[in-house]
Protein backbone atom coordinates (compact mmCIF):
# COMPACT_ATOMS: atom_id res chain seq x y z
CA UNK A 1 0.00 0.00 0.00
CA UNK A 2 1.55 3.43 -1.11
CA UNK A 3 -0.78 5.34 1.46
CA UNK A 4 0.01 7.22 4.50
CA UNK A 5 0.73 4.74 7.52
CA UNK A 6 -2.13 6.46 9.69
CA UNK A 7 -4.32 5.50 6.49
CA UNK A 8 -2.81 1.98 6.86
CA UNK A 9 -3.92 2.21 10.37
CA UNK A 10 -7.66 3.31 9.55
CA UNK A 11 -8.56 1.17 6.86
CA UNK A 12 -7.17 -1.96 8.94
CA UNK A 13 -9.54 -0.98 12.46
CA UNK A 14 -12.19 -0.06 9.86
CA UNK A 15 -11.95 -3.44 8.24
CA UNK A 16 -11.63 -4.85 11.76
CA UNK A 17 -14.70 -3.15 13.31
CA UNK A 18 -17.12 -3.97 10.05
CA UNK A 19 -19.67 -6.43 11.34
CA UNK A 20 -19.31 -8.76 8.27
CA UNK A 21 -16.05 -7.51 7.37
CA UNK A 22 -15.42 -8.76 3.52
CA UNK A 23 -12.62 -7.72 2.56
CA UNK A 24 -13.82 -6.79 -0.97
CA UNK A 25 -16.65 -4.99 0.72
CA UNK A 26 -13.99 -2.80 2.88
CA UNK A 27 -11.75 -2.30 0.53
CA UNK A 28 -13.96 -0.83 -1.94
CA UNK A 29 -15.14 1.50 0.42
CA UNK A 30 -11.39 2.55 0.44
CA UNK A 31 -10.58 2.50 -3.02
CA UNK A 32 -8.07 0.11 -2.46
CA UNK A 33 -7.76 -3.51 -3.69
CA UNK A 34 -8.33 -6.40 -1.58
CA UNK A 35 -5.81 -7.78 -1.39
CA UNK A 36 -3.63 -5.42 -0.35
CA UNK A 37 -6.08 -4.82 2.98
CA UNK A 38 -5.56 -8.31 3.65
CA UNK A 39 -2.22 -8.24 3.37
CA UNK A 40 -2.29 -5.15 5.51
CA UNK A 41 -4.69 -6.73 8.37
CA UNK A 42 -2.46 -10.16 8.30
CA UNK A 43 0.69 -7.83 8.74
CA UNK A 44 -0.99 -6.15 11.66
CA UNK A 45 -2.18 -9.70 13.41
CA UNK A 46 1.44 -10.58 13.38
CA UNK A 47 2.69 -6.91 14.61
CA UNK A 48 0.47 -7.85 17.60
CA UNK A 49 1.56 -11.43 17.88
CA UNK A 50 5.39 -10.28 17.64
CA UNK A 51 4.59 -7.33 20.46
CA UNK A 52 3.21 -10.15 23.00
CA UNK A 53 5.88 -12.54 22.56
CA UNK A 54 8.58 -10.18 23.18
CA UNK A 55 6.72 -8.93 26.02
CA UNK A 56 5.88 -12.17 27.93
């Protein structure tokens, strides 16, 4: 994704807090493709996963 990171940010919690989050639907609401929000929501589940292990 060539946007902004706090775009990056949004359209991930947006994705995230759609009640029947498809990522088609989502990501045409953002003009982006789907497959680059999944990408972008898998790289954030794995931020988070990375962030607890080091923490533990």
């Amino acid at each position: 994704m060539n946007h902004p990171e706090e775009f990056k940010r949004d359209a991930v919690d947006f994705a995230r807090s759609s009640p029947n989050p498809s990522f088609a639907d989502v990501a045409h609401c953002l003009s982006v493709r789907p497959e680059i929000l999944r990408k972008g929501v898998r790289d954030d589940r794995n931020r988070i996963r990375t962030a607890r292990v080091t923490t533990a």
